[in-house]
PDB file of N, CA and C in Angstrom:
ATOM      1  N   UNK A   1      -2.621  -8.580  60.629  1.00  0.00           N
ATOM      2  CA  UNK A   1      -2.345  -8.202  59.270  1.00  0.00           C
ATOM      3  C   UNK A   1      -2.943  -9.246  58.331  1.00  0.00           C
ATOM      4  N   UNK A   2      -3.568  -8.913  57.070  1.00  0.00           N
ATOM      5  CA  UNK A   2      -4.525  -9.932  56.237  1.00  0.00           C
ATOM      6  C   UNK A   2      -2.884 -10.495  55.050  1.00  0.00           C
ATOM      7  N   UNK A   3      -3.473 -11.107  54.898  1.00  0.00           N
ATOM      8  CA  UNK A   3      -2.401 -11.952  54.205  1.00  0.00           C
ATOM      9  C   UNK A   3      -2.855 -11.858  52.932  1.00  0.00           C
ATOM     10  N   UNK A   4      -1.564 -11.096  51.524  1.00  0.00           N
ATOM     11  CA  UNK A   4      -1.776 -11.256  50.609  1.00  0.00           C
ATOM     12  C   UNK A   4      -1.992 -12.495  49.622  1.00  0.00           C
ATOM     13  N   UNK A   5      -3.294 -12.711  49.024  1.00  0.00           N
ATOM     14  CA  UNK A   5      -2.994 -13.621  48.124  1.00  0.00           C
ATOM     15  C   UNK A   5      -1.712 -13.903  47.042  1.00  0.00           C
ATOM     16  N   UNK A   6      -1.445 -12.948  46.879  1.00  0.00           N
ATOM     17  CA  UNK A   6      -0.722 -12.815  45.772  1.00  0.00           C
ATOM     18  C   UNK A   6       0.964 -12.762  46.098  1.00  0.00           C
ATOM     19  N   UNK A   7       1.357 -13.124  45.789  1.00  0.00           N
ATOM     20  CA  UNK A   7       3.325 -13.195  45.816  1.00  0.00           C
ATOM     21  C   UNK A   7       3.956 -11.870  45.058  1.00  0.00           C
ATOM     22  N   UNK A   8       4.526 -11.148  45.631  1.00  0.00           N
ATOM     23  CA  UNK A   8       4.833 -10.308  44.399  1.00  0.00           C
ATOM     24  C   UNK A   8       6.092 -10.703  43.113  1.00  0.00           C
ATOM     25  N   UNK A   9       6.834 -11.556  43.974  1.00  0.00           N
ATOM     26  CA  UNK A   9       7.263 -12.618  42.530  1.00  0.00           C
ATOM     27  C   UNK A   9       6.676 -12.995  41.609  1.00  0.00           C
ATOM     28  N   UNK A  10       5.458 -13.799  41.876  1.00  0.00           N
ATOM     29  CA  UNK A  10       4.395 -14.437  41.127  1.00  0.00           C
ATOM     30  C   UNK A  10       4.013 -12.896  40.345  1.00  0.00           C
ATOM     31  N   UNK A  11       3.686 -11.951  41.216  1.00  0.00           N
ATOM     32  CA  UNK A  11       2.848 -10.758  40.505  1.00  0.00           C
ATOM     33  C   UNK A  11       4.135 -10.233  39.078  1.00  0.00           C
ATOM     34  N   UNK A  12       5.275 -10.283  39.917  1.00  0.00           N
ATOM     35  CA  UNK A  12       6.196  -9.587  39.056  1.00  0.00           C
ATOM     36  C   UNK A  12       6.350 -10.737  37.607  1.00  0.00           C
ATOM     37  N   UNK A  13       6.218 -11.906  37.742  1.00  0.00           N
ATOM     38  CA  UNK A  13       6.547 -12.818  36.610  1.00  0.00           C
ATOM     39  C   UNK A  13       5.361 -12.641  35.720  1.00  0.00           C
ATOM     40  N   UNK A  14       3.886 -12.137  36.172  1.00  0.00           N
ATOM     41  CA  UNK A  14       2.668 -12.189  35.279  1.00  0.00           C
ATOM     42  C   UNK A  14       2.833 -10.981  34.608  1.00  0.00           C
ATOM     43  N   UNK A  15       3.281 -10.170  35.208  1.00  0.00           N
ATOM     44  CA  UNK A  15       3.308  -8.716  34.600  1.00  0.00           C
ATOM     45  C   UNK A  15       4.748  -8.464  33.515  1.00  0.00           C
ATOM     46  N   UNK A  16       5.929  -9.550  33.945  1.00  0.00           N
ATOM     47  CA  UNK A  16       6.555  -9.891  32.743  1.00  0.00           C
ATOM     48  C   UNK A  16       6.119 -10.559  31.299  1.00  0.00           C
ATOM     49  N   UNK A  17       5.540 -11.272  31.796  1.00  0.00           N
ATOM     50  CA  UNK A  17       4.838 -12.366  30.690  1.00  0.00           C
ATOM     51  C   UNK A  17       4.135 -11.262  29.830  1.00  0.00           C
ATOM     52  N   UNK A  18       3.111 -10.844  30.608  1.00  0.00           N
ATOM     53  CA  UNK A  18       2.003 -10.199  30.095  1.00  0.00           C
ATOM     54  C   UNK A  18       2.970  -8.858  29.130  1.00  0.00           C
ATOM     55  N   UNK A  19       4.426  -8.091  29.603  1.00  0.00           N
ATOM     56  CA  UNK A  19       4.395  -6.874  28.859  1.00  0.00           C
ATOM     57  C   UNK A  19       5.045  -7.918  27.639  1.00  0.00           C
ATOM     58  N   UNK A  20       6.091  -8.573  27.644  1.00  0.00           N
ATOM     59  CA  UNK A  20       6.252  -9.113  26.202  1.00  0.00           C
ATOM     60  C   UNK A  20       5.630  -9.943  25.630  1.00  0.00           C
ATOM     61  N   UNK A  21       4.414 -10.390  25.756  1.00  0.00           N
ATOM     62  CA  UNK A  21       3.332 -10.815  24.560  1.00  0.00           C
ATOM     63  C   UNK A  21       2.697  -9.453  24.380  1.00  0.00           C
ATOM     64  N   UNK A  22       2.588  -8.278  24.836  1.00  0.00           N
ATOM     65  CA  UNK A  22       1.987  -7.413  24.371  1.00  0.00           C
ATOM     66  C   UNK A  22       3.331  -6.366  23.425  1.00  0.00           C
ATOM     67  N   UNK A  23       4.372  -6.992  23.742  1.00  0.00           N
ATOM     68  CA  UNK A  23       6.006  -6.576  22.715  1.00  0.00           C
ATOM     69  C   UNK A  23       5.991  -7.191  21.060  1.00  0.00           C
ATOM     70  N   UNK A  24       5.747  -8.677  21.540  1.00  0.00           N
ATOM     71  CA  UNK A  24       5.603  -9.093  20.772  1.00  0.00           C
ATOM     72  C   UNK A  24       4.302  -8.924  19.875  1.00  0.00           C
ATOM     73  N   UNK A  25       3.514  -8.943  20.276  1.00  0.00           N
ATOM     74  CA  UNK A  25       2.320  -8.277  19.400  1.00  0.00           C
ATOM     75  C   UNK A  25       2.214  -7.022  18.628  1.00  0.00           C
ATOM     76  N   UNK A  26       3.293  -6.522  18.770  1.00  0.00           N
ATOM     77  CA  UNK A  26       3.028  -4.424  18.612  1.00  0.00           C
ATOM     78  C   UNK A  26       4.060  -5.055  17.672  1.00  0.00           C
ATOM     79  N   UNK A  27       5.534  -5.921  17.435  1.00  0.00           N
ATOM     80  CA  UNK A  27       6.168  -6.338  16.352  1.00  0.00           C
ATOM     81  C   UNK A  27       5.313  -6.981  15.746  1.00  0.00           C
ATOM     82  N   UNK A  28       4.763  -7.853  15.724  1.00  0.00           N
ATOM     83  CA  UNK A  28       3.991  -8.956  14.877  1.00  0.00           C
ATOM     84  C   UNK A  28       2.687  -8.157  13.778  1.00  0.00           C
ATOM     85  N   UNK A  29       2.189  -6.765  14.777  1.00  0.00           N
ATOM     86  CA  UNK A  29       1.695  -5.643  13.769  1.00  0.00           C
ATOM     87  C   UNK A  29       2.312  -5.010  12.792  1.00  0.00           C
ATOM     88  N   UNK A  30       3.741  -4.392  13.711  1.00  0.00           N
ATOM     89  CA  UNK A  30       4.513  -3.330  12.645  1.00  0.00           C
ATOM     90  C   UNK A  30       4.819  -4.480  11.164  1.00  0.00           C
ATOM     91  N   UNK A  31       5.127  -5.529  11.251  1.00  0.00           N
ATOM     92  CA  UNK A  31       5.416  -6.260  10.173  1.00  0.00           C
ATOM     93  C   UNK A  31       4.263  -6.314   9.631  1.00  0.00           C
ATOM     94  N   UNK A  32       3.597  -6.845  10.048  1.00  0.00           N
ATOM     95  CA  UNK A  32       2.262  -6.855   8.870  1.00  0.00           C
ATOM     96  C   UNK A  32       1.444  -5.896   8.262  1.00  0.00           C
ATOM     97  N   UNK A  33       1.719  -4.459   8.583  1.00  0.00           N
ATOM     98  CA  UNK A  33       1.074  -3.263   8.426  1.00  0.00           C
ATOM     99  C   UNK A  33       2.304  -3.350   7.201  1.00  0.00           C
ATOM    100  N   UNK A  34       3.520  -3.284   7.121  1.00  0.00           N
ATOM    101  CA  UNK A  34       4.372  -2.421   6.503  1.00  0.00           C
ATOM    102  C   UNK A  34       4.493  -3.848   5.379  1.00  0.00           C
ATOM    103  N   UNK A  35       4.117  -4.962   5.174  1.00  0.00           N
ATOM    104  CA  UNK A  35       3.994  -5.542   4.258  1.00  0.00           C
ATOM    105  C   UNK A  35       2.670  -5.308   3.862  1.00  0.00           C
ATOM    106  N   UNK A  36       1.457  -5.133   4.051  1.00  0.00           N
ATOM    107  CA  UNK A  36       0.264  -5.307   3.386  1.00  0.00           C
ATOM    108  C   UNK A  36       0.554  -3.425   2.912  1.00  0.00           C
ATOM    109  N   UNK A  37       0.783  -2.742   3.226  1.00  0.00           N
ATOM    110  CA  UNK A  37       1.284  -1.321   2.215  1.00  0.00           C
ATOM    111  C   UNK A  37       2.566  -1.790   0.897  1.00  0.00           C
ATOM    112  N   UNK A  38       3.340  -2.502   1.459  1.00  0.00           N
ATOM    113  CA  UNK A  38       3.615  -2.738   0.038  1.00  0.00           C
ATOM    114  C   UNK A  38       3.559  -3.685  -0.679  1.00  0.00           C
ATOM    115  N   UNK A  39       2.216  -4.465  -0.674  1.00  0.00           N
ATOM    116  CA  UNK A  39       1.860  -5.288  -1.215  1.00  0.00           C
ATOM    117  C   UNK A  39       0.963  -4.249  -2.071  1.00  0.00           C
ATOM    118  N   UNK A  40      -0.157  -3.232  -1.144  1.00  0.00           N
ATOM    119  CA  UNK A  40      -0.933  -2.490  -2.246  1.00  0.00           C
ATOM    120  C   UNK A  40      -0.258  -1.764  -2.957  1.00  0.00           C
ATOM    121  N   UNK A  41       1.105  -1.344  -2.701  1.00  0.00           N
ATOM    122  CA  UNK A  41       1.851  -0.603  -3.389  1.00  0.00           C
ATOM    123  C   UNK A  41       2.072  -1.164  -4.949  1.00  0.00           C
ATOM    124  N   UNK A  42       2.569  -2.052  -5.062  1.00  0.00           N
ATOM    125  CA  UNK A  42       2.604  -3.039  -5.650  1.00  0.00           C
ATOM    126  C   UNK A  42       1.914  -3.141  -6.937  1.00  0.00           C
ATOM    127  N   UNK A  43       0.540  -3.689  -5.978  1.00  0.00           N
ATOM    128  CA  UNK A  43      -0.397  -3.872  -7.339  1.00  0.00           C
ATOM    129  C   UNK A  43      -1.160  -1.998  -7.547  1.00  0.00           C
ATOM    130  N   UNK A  44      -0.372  -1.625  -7.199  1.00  0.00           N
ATOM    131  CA  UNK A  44      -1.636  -0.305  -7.687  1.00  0.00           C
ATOM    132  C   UNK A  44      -0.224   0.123  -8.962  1.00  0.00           C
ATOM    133  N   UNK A  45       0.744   0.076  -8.610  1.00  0.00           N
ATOM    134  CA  UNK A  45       1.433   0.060  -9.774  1.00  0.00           C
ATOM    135  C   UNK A  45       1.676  -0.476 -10.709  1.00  0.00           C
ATOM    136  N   UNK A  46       1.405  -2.205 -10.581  1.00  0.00           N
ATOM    137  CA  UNK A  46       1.055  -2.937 -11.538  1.00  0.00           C
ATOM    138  C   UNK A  46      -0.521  -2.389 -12.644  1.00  0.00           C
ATOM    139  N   UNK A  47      -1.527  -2.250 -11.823  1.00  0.00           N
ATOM    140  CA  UNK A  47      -2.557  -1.640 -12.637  1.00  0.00           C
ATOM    141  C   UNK A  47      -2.417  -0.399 -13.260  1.00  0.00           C
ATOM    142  N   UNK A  48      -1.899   0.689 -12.892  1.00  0.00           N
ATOM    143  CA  UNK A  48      -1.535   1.874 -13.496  1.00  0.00           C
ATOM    144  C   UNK A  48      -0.794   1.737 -14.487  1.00  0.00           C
ATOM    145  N   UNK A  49       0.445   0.921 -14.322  1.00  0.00           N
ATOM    146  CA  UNK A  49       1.252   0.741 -15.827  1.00  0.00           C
ATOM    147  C   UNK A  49       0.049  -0.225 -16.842  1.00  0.00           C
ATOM    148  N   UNK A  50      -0.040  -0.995 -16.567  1.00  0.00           N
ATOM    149  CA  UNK A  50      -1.160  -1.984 -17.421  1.00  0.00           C
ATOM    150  C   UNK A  50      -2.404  -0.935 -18.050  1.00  0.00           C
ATOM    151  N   UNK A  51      -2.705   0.278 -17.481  1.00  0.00           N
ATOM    152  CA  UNK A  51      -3.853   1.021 -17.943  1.00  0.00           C
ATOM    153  C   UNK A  51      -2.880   1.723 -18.579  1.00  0.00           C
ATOM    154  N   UNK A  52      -1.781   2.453 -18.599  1.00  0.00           N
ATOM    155  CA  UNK A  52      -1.283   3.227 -19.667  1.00  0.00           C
ATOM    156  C   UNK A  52      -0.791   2.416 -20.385  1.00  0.00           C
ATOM    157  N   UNK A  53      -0.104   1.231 -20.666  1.00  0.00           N
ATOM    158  CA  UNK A  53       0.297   0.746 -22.061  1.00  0.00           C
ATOM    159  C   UNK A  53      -1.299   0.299 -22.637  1.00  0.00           C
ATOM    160  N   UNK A  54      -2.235  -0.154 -21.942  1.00  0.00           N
ATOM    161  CA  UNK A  54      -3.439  -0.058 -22.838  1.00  0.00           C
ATOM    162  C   UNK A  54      -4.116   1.247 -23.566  1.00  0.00           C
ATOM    163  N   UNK A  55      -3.836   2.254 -22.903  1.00  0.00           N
ATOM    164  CA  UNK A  55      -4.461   3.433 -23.511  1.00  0.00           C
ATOM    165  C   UNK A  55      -2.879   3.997 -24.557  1.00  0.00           C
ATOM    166  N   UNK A  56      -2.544   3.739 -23.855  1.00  0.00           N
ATOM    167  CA  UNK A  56      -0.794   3.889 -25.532  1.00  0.00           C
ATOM    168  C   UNK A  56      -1.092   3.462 -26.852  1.00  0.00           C
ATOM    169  N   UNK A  57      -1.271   2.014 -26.390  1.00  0.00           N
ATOM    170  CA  UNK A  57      -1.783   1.152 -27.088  1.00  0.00           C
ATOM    171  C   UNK A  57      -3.660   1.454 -28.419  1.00  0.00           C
ATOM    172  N   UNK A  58      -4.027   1.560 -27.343  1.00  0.00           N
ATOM    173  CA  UNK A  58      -5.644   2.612 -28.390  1.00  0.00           C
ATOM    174  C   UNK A  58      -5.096   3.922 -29.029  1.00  0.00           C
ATOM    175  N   UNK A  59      -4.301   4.757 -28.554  1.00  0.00           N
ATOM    176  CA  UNK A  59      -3.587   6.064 -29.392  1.00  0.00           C
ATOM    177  C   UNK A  59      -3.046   5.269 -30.314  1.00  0.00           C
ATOM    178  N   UNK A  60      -2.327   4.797 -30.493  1.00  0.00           N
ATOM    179  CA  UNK A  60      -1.585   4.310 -31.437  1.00  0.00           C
ATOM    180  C   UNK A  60      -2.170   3.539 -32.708  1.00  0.00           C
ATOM    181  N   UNK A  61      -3.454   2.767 -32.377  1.00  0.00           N
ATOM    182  CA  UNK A  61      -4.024   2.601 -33.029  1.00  0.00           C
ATOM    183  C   UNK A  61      -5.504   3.227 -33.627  1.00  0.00           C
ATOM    184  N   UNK A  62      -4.933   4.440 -33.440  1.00  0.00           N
ATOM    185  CA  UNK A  62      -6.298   5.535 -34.172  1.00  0.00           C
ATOM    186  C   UNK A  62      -5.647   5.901 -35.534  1.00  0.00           C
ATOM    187  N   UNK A  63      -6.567   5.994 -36.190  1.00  0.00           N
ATOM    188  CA  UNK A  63      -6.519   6.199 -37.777  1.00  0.00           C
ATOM    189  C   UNK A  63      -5.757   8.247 -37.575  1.00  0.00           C
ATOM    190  N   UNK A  64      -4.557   8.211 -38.920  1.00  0.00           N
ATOM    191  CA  UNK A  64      -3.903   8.907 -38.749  1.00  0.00           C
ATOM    192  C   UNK A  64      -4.257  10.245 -38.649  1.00  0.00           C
ATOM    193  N   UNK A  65      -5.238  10.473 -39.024  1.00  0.00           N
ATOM    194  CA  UNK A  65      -6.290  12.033 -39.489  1.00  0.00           C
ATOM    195  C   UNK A  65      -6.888  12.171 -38.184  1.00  0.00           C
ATOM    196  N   UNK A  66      -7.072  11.102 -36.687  1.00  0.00           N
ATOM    197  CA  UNK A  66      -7.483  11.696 -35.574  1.00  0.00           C
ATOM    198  C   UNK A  66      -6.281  12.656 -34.710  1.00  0.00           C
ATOM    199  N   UNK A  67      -5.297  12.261 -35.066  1.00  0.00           N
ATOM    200  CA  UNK A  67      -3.755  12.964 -34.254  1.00  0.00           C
ATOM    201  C   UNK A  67      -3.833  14.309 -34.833  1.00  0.00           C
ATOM    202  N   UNK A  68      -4.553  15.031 -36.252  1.00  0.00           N
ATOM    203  CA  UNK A  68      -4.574  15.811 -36.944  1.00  0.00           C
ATOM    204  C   UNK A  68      -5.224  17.197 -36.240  1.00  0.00           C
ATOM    205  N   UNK A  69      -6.216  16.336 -35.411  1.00  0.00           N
ATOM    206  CA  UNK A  69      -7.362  17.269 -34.373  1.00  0.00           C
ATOM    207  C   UNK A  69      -6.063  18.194 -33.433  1.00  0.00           C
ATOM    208  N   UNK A  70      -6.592  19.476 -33.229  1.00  0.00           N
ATOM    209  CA  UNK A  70      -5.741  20.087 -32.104  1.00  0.00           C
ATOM    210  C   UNK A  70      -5.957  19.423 -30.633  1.00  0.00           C
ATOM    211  N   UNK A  71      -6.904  19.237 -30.310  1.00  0.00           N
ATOM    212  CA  UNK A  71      -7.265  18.605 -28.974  1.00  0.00           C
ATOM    213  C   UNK A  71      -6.694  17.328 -28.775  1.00  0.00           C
ATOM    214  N   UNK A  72      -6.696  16.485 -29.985  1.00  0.00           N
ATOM    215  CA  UNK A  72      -5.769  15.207 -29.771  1.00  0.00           C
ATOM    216  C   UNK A  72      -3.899  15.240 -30.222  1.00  0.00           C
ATOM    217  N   UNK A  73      -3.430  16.601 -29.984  1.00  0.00           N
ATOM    218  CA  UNK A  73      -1.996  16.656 -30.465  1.00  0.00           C
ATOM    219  C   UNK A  73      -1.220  15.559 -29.330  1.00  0.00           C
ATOM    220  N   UNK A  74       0.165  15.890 -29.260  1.00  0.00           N
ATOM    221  CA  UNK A  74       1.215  15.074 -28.501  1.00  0.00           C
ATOM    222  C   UNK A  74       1.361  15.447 -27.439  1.00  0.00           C
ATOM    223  N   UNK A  75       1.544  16.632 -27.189  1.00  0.00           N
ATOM    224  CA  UNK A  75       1.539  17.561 -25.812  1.00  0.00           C
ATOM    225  C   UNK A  75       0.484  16.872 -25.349  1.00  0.00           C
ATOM    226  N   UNK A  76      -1.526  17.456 -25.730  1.00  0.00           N
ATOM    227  CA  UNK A  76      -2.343  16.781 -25.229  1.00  0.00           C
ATOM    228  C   UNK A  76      -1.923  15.616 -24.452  1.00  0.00           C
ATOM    229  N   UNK A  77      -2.118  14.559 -25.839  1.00  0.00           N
ATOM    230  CA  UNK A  77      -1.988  13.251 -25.141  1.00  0.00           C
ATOM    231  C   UNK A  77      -1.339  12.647 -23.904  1.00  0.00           C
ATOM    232  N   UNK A  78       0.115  13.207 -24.367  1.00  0.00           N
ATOM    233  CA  UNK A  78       1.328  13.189 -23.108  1.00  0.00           C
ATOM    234  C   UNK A  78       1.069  13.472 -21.841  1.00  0.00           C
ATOM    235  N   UNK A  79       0.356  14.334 -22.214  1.00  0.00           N
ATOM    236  CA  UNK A  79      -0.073  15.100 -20.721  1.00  0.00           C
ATOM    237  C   UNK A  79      -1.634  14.044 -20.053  1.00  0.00           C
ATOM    238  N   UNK A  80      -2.149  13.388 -20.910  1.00  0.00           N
ATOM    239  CA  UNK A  80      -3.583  12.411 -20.488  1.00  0.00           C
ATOM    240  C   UNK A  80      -2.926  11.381 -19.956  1.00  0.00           C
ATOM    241  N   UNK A  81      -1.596  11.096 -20.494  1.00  0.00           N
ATOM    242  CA  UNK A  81      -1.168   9.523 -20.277  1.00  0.00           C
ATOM    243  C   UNK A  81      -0.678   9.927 -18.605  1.00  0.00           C
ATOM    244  N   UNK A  82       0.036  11.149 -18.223  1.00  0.00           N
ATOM    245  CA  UNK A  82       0.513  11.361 -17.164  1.00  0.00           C
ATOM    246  C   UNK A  82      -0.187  11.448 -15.928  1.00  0.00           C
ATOM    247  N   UNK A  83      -1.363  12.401 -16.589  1.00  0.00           N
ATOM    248  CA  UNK A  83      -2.190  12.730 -15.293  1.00  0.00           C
ATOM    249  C   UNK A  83      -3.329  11.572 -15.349  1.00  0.00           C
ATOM    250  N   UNK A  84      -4.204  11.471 -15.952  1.00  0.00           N
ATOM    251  CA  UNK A  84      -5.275  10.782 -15.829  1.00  0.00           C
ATOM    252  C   UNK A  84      -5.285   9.590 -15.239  1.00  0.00           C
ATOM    253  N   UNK A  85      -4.569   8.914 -15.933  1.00  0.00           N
ATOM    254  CA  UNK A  85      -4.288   7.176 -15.354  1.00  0.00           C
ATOM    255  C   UNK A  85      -3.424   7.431 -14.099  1.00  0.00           C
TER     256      UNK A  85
END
């Protein structure tokens, strides 16, 4: 009979080792996936509010006879500030 190199203790302790660094790795992902989403979360909402108080901000300062236009009424607008940005 040929003689195994291998111990199956020894085999069984590598194949322990080996599944929880690959445990630990699949946690060490889920955390960092589910922080870098709400990190972009984040700033994409930071920029979206920052682009509508700037465009609030330009309505508001248009001379009073442009609000007068049908195309630039309140409804309009309301509805640009919602969807567009």
């Amino acid at each position: 009979m040929i003689n195994n190199p291998y111990d199956l203790a020894l085999m069984r302790k590598d194949v322990n080792f080996w599944c929880l660094l690959m445990f630990l790795g699949s946690i060490v992902t889920l955390i960092l996936i589910f922080i870098s989403k709400k990190s972009f979360s984040v700033v994409a909402e930071n920029i979206t509010k920052n682009v509508r108080a700037d465009l609030y901000l330009q309505i508001l300062k248009k001379h009073v006879g442009w609000h007068d236009d049908q195309e630039n009424a309140s409804g309009v607008l309301s509805a640009t500030l919602a969807s567009d940005v």
